[in-house]
Protein backbone atom coordinates (compact mmCIF):
# COMPACT_ATOMS: atom_id res chain seq x y z
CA UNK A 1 15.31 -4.52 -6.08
CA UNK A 2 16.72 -4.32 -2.86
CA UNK A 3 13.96 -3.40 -0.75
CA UNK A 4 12.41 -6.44 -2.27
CA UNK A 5 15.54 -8.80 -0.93
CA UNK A 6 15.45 -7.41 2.22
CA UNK A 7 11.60 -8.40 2.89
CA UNK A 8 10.99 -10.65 0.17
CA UNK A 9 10.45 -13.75 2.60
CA UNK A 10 8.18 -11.33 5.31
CA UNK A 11 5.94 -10.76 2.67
CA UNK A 12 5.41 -13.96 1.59
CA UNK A 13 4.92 -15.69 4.78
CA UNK A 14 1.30 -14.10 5.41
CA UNK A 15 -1.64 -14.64 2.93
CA UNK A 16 -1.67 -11.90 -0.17
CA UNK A 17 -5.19 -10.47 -1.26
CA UNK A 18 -6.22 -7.86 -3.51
CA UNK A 19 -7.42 -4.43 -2.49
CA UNK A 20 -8.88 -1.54 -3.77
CA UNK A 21 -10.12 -0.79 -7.52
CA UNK A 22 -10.28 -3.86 -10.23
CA UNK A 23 -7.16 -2.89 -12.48
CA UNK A 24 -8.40 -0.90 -15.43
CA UNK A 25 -5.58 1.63 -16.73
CA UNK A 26 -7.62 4.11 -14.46
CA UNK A 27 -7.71 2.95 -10.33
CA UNK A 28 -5.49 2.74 -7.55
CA UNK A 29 -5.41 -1.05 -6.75
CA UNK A 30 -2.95 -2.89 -4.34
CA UNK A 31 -2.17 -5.74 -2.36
CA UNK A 32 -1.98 -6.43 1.29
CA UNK A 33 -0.41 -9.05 3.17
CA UNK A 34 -1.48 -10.49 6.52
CA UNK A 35 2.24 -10.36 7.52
CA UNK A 36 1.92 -6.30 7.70
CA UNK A 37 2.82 -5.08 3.91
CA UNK A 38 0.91 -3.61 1.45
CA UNK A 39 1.82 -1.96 -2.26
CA UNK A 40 -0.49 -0.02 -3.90
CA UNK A 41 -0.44 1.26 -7.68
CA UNK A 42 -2.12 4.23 -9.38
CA UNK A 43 -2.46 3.69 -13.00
CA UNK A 44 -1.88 6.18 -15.80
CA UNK A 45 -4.98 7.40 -16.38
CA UNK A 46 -5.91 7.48 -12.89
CA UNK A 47 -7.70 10.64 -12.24
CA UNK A 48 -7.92 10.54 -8.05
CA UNK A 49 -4.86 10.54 -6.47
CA UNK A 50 -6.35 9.46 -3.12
CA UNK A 51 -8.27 6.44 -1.99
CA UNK A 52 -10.12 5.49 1.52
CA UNK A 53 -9.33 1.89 3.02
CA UNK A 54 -11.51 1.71 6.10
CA UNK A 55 -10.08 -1.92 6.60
CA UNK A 56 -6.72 0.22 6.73
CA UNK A 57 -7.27 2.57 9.43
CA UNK A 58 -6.84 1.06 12.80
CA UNK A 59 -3.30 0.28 11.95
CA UNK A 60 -0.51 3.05 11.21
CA UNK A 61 1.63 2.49 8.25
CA UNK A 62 5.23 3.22 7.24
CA UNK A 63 6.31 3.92 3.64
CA UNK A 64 9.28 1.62 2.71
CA UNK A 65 9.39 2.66 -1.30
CA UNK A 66 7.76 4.32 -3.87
CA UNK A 67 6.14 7.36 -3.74
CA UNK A 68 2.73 7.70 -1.29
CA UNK A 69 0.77 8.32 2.41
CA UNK A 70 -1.27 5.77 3.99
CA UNK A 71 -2.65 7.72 7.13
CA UNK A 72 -6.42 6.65 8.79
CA UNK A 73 -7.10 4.21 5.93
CA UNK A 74 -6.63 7.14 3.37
CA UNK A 75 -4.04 6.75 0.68
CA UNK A 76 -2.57 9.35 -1.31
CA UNK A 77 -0.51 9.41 -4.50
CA UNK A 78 0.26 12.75 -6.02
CA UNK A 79 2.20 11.11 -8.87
CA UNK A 80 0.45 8.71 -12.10
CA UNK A 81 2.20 5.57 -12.80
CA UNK A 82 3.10 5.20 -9.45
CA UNK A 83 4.18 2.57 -6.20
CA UNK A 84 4.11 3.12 -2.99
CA UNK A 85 4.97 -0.01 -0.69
CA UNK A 86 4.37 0.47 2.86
CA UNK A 87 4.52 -2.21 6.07
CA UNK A 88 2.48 -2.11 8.83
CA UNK A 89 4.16 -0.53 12.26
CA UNK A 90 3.43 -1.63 15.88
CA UNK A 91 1.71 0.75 18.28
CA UNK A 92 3.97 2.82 20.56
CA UNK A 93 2.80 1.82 24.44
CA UNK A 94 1.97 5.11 25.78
């Protein structure tokens, strides 16, 4: 619960909307919110442990909890039954 505490208010402050698979007891399905956070779930019976997000891949994401990679709109998770809650990070000025 802490992780939620700490960005709780973040999260909330941007608009929330679904993404990926309808929930059926066999997708990966998330949420993603214009504030720069997004948690994604893979369900039980989920047979792929990957999905593509091509909304996703311009930005580069950081995994805050759970178990998961979100790299070029891809997201992986090895593990059923699973989270993975990442935010958004900011370019590095090169």
């Amino acid at each position: 619960m802490e992780p939620h505490r700490r960005i709780r208010d973040r999260v909330f402050s941007g608009e929330i909307y679904p993404f990926g698979e309808e929930p059926s007891g066999r997708s990966i399905s998330g949420l993603v919110s214009t504030s720069g956070f997004a948690v994604f779930f893979r369900e039980m019976n989920a047979e792929n442990e990957t999905a593509r997000f091509a909304e996703l891949k311009k930005d580069r994401w950081k995994l805050i909890a759970g178990n998961g990679s979100l790299a070029n709109g891809e997201l992986t998770m090895a593990h059923r039954a699973s989270f993975a809650l990442f935010e958004r990070t900011p370019e590095k000025n090169v």
